[in-house]
C-alpha atoms as a PDB file:
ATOM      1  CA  UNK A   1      16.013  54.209 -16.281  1.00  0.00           C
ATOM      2  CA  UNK A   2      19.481  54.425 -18.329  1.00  0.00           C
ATOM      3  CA  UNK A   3      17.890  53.819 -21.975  1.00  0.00           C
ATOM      4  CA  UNK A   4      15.823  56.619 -23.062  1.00  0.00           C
ATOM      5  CA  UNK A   5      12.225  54.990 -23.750  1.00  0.00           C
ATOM      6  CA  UNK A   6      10.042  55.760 -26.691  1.00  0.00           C
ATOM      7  CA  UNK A   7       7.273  57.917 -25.367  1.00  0.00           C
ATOM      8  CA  UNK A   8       7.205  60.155 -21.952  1.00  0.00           C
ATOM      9  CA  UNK A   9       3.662  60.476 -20.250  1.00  0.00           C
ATOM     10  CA  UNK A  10       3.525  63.883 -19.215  1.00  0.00           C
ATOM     11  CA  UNK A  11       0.715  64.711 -16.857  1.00  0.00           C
ATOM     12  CA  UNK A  12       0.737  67.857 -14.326  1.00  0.00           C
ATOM     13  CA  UNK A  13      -1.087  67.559 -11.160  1.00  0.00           C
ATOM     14  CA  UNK A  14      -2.964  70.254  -8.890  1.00  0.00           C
ATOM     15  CA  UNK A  15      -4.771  69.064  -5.985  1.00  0.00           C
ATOM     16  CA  UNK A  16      -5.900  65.845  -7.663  1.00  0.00           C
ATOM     17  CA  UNK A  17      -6.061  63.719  -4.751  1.00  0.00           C
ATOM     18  CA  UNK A  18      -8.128  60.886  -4.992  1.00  0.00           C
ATOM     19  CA  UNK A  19      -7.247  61.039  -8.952  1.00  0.00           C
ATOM     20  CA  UNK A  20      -3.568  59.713  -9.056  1.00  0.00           C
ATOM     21  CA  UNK A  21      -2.995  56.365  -8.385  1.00  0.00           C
ATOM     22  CA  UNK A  22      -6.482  55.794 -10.975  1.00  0.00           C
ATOM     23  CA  UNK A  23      -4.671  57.857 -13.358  1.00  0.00           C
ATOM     24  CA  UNK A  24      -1.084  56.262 -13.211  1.00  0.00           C
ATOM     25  CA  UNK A  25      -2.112  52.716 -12.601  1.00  0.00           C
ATOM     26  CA  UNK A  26      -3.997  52.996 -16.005  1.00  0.00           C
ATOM     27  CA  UNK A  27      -1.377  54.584 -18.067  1.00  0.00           C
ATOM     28  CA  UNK A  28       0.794  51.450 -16.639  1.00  0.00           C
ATOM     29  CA  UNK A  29      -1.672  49.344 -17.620  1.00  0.00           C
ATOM     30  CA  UNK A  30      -3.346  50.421 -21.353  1.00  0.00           C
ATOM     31  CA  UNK A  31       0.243  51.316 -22.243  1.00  0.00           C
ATOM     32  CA  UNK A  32       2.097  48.054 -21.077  1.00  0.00           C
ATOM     33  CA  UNK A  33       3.135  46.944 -24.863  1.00  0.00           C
ATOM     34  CA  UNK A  34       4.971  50.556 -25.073  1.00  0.00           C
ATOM     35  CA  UNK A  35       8.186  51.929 -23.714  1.00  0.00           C
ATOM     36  CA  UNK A  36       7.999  54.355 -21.823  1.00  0.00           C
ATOM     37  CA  UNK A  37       8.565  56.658 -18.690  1.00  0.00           C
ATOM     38  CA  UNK A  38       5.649  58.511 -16.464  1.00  0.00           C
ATOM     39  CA  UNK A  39       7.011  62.445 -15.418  1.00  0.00           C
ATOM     40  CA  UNK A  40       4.487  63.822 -12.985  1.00  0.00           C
ATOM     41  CA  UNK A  41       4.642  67.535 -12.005  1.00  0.00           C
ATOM     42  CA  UNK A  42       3.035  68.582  -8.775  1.00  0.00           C
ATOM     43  CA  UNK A  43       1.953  71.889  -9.252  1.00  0.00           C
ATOM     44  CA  UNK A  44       2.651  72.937  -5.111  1.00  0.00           C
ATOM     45  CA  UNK A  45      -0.780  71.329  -4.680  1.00  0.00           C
ATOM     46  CA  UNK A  46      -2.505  72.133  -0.654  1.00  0.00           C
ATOM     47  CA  UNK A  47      -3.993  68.287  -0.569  1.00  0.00           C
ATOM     48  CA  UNK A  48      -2.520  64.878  -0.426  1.00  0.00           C
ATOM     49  CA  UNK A  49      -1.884  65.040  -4.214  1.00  0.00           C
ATOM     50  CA  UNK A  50       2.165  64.945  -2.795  1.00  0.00           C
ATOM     51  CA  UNK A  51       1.578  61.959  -0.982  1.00  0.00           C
ATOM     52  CA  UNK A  52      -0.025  59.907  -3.283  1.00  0.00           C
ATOM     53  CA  UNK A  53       2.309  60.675  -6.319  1.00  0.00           C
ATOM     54  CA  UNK A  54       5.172  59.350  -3.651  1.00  0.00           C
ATOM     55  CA  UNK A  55       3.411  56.265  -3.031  1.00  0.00           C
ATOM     56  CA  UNK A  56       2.716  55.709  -6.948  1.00  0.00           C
ATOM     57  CA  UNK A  57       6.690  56.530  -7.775  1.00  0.00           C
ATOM     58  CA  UNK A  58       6.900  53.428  -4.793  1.00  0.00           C
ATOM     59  CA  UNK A  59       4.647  51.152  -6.946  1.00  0.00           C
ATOM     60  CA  UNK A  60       6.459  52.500 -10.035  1.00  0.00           C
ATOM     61  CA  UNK A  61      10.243  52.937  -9.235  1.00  0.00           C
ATOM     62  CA  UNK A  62      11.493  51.884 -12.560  1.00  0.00           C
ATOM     63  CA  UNK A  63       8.852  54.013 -14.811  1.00  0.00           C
ATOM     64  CA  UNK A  64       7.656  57.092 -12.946  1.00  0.00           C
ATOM     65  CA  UNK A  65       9.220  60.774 -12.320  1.00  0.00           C
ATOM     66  CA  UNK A  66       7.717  62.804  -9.837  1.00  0.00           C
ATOM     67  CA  UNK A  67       8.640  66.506 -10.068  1.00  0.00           C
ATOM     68  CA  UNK A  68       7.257  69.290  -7.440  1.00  0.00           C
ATOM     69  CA  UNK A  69       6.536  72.941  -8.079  1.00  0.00           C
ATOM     70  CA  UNK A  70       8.500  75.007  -4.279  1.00  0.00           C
ATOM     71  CA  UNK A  71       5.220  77.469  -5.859  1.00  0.00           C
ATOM     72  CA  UNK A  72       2.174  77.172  -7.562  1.00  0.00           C
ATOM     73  CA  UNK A  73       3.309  78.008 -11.192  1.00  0.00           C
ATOM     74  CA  UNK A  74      -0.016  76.694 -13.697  1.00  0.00           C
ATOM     75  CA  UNK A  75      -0.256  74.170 -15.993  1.00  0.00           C
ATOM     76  CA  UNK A  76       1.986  75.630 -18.871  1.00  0.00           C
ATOM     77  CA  UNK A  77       4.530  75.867 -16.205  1.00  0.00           C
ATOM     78  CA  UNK A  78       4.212  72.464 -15.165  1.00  0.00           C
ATOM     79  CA  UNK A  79       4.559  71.244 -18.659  1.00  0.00           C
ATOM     80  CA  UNK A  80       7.278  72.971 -19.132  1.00  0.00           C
ATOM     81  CA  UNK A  81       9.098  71.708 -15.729  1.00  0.00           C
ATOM     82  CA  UNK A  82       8.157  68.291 -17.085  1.00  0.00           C
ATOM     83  CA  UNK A  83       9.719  68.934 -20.465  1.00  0.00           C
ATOM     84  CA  UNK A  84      12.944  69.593 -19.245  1.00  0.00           C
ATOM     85  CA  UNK A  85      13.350  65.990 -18.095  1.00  0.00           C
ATOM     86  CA  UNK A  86      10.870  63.737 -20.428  1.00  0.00           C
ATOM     87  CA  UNK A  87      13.392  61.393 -22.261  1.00  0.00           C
ATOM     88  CA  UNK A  88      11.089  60.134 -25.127  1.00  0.00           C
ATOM     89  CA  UNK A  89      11.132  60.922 -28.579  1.00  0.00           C
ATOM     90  CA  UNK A  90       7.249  61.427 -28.029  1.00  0.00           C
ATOM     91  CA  UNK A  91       5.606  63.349 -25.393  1.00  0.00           C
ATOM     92  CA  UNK A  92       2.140  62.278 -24.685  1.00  0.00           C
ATOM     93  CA  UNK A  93      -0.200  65.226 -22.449  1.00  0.00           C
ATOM     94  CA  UNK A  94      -2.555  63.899 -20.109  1.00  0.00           C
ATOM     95  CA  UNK A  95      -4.227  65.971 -17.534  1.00  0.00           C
ATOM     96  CA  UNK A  96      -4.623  64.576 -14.476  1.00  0.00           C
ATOM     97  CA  UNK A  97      -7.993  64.100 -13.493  1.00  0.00           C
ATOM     98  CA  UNK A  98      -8.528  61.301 -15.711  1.00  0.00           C
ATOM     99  CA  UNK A  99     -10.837  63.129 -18.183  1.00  0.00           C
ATOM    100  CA  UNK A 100      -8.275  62.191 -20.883  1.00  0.00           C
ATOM    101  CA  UNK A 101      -7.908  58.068 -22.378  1.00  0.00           C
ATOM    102  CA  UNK A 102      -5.108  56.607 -22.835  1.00  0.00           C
ATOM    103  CA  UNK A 103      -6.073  53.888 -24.427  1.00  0.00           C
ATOM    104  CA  UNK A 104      -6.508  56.713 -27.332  1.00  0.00           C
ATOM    105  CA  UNK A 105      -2.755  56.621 -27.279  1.00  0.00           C
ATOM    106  CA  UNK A 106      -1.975  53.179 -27.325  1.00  0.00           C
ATOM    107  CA  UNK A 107      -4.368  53.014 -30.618  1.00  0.00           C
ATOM    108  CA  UNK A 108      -2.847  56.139 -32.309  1.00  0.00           C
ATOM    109  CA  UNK A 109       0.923  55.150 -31.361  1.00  0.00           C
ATOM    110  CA  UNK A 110       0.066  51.582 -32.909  1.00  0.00           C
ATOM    111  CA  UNK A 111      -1.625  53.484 -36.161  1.00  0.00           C
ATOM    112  CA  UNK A 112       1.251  56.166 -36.650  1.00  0.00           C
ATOM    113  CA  UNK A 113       3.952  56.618 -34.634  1.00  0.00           C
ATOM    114  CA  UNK A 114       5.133  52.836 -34.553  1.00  0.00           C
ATOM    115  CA  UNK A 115       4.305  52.250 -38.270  1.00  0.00           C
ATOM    116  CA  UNK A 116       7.208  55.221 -38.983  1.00  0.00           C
ATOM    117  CA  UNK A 117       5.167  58.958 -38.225  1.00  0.00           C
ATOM    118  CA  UNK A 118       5.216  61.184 -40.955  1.00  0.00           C
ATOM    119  CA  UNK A 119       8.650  62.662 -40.452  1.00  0.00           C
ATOM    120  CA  UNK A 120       6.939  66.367 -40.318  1.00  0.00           C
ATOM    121  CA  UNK A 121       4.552  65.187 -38.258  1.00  0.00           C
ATOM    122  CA  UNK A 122       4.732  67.308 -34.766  1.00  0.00           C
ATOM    123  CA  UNK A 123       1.729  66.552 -32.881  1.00  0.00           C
ATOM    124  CA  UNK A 124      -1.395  64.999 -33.358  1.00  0.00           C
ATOM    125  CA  UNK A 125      -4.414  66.765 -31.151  1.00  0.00           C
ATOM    126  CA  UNK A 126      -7.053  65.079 -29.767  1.00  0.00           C
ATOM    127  CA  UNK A 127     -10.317  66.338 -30.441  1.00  0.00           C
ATOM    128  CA  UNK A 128     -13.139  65.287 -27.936  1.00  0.00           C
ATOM    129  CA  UNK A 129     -15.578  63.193 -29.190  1.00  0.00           C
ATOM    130  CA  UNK A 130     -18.011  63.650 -26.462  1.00  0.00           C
ATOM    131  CA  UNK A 131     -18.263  66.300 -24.055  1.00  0.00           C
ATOM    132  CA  UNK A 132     -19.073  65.425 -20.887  1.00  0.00           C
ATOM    133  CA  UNK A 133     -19.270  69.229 -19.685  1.00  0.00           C
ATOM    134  CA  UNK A 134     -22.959  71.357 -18.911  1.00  0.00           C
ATOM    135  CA  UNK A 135     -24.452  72.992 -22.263  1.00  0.00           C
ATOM    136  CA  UNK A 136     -23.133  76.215 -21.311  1.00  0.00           C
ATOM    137  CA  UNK A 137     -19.951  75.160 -21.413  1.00  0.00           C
ATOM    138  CA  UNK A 138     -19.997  73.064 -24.395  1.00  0.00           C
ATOM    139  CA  UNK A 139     -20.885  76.045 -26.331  1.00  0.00           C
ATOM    140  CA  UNK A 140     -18.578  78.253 -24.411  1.00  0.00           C
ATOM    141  CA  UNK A 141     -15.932  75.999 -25.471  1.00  0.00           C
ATOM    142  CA  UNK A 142     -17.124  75.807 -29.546  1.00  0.00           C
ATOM    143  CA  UNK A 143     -16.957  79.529 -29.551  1.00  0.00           C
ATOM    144  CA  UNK A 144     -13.884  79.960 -28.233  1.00  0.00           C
ATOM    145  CA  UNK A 145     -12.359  77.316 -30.594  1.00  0.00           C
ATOM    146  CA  UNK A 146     -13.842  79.359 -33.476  1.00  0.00           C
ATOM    147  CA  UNK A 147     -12.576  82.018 -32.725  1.00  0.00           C
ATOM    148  CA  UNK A 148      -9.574  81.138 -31.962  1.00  0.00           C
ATOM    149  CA  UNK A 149      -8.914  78.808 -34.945  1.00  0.00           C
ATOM    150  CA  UNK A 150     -10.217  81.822 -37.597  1.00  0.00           C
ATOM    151  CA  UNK A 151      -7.816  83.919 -36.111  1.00  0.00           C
ATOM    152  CA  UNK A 152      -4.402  81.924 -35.757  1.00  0.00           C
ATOM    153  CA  UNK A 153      -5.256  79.132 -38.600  1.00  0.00           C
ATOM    154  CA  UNK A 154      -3.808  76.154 -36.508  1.00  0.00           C
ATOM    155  CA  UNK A 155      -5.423  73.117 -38.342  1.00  0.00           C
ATOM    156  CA  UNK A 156      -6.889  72.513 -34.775  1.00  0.00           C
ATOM    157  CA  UNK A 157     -10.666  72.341 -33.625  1.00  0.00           C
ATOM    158  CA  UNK A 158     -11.012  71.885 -29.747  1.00  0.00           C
ATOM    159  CA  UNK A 159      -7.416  72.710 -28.162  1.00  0.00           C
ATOM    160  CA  UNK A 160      -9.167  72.630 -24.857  1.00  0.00           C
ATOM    161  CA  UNK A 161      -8.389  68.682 -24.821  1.00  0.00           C
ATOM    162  CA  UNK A 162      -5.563  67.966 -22.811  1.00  0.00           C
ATOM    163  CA  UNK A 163      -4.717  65.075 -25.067  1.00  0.00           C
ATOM    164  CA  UNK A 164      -1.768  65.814 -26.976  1.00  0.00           C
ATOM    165  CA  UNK A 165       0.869  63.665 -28.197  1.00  0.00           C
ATOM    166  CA  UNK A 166       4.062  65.844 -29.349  1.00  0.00           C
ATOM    167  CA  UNK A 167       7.339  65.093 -30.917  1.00  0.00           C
ATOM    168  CA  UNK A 168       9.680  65.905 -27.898  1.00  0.00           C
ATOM    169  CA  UNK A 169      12.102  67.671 -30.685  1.00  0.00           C
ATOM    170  CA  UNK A 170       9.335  70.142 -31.741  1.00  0.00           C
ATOM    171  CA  UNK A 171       7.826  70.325 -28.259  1.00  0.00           C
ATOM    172  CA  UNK A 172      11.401  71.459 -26.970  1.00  0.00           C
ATOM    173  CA  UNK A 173      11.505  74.419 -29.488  1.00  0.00           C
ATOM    174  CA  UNK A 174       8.514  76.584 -28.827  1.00  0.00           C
ATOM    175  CA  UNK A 175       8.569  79.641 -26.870  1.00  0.00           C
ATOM    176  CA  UNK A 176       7.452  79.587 -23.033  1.00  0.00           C
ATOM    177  CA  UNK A 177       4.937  81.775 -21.358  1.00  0.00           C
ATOM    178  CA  UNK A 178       2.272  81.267 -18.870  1.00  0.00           C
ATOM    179  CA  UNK A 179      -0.830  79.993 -21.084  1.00  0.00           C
ATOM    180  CA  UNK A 180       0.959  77.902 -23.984  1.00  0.00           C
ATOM    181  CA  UNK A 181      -1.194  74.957 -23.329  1.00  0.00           C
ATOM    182  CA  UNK A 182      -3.993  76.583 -24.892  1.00  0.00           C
ATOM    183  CA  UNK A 183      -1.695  77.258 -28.109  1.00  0.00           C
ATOM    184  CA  UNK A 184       0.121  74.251 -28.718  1.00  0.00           C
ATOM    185  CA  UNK A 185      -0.980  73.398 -32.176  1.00  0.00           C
ATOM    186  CA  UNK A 186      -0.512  76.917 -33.380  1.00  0.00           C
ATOM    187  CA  UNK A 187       3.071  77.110 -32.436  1.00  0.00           C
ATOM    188  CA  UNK A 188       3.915  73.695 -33.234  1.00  0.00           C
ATOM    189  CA  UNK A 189       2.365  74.913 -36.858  1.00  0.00           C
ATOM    190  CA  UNK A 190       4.318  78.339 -36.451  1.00  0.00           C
ATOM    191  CA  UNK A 191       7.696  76.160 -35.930  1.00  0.00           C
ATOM    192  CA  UNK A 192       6.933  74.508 -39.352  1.00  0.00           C
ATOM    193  CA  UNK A 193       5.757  70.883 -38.386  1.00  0.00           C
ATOM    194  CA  UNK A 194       2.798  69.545 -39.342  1.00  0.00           C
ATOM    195  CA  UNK A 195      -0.624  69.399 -37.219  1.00  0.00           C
ATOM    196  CA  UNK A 196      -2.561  66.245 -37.158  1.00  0.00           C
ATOM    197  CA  UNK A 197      -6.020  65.467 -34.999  1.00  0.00           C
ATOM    198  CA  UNK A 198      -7.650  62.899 -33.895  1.00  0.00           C
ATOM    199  CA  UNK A 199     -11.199  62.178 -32.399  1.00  0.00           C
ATOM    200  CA  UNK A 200     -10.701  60.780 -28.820  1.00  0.00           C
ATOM    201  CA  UNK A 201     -12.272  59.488 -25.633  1.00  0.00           C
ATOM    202  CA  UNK A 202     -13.525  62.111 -23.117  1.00  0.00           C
ATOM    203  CA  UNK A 203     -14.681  60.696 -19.966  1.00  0.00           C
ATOM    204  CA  UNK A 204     -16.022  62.436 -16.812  1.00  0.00           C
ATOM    205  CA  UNK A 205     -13.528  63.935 -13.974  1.00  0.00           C
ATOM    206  CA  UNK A 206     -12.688  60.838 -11.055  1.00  0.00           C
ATOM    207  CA  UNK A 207     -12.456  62.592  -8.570  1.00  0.00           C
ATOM    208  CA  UNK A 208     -12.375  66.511  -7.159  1.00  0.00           C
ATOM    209  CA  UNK A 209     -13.604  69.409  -9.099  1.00  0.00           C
ATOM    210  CA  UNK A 210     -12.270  71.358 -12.338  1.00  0.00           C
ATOM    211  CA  UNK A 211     -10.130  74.510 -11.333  1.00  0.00           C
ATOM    212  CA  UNK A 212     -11.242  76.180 -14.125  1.00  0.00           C
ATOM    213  CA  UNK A 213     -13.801  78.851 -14.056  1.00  0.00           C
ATOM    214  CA  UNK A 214     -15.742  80.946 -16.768  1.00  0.00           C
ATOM    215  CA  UNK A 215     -14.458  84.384 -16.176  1.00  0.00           C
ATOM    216  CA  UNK A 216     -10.482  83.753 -15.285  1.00  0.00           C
ATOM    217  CA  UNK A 217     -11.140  81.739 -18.679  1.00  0.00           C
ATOM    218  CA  UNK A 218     -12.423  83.918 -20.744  1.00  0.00           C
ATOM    219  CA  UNK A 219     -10.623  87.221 -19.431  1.00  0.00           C
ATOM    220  CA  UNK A 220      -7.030  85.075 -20.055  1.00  0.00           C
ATOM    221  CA  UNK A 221      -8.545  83.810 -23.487  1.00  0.00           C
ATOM    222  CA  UNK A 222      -8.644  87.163 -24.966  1.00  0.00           C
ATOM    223  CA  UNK A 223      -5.958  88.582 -23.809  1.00  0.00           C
ATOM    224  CA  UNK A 224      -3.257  85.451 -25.179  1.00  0.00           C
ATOM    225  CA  UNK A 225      -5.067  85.224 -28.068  1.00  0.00           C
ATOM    226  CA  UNK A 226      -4.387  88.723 -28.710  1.00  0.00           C
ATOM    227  CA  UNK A 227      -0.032  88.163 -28.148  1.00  0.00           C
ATOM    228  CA  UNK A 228      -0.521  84.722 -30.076  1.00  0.00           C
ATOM    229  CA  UNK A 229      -2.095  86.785 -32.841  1.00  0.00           C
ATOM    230  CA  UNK A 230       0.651  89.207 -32.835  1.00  0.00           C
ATOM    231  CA  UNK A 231       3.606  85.966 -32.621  1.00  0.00           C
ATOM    232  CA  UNK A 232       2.494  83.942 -35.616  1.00  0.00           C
ATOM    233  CA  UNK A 233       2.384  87.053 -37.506  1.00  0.00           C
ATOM    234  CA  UNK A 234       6.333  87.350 -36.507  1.00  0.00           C
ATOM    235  CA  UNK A 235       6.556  84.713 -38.659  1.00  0.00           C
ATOM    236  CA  UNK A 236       8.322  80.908 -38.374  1.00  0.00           C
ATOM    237  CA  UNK A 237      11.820  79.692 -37.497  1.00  0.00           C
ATOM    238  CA  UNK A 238      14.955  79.271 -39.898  1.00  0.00           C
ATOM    239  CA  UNK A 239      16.053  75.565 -41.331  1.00  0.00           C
ATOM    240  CA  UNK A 240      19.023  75.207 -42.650  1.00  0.00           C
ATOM    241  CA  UNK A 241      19.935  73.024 -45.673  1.00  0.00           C
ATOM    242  CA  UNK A 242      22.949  71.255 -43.567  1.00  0.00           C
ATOM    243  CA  UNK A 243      20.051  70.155 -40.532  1.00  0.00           C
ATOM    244  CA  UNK A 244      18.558  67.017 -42.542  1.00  0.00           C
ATOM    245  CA  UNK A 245      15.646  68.572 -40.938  1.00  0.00           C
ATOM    246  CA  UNK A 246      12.429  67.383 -42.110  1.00  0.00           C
ATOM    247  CA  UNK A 247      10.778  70.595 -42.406  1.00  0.00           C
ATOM    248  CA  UNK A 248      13.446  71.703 -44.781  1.00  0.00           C
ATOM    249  CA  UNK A 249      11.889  69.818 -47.491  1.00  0.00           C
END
């Protein structure tokens, strides 16, 4: 693992047994034309999540990372861990109960990241284009996006998908705190690079059961949406002329 691959697969883990070795083998599979590296973060999970990411680093010794929270930490905090050792010039997000496709990112690489992205390009969002989630939370969720999209203006419309695929360089700039996942195309936008999205597959959960509920939800909703509110008002970042930076342009 000397050469820094193209794209890093990114995908935290919390007590997803049953759900890793489906999860990995597939990436390995739908992704075999593509080079690239596997980071897994285990987010201090209480099952056999631990074990079975050791046994898929064993199947995948030259490809996968495995990475494990001393204390459970969240998923921003996971991606974050992850981040610090991804080596691609892409990060793709996957969750890891296998909701998320990623055959959707062998078809987007091969339609605009391999073709030459848009050099301002800093992550294209997937957008679900089924929801395989009960009616209440399906409009839970379109609310929520409302809202949230009338108030920060992120060019995004469902930033509850996990799928994410992120230009390492812009990913590695944003500001960390505890619920950034749910703001990643408004600070990508706040950093000055473009936001792109995409309709992709959403399939049900493999295994265990979401550890998401309404109320933590909604109750941490508000209250980052009210500090995100407050950040993108602070305004962007500074390019200078000497960077060659895209965004300078």
């Amino acid at each position: 693992m000397d050469r820094a691959p193209a794209l890093s697969v990114l995908i935290p883990f919390f007590n997803e047994a049953g759900n890793v070795h489906p999860v990995i083998d597939e990436v390995h599979q739908v992704l075999a034309g593509i080079d690239f590296e596997v980071i897994c973060v285990n987010d201090a999970s209480g099952d056999a999540t631990g074990a079975e990411l050791a046994e898929a680093k064993a199947a995948h010794p030259g490809t996968v990372t495995v990475l494990t929270h001393v204390a459970r930490r969240g998923k921003s905090a996971a991606l974050y861990t992850g981040l610090k050792s991804v080596r691609g010039t892409w990060v793709q997000l996957l969750d890891g109960d296998g909701q998320n496709d990623p055959s959707d990112t062998a078809r987007l690489w091969a339609q605009v990241i391999a073709p030459s992205a848009p050099p301002r390009l800093g992550i294209i969002a997937g957008k679900r284009n089924s929801r395989n989630d009960s009616g209440f939370k399906w409009v839970q969720s379109r609310v929520a996006n409302g809202v949230r999209r009338f108030v920060l203006q992120d060019d995004a419309t469902d930033t509850g998908c996990g799928w994410k695929l992120i230009r390492t360089e812009a990913f590695r700039e944003l500001p960390y705190f505890a619920s950034m996942h749910r703001f990643l195309p408004a600070l990508i936008k706040r950093a000055g690079w473009d936001v792109r999205e995409e309709l992709v597959n959403d399939r049900q959960r493999l295994a265990g059961q979401s550890k998401y509920g309404f109320l933590g939800r909604l109750g941490a909703g508000v209250f980052d949406l009210v500090g995100m509110f407050w950040l993108v008002r602070r305004g962007g970042y500074g390019v200078a002329a000497e960077w060659n930076d895209p965004r300078g342009g």
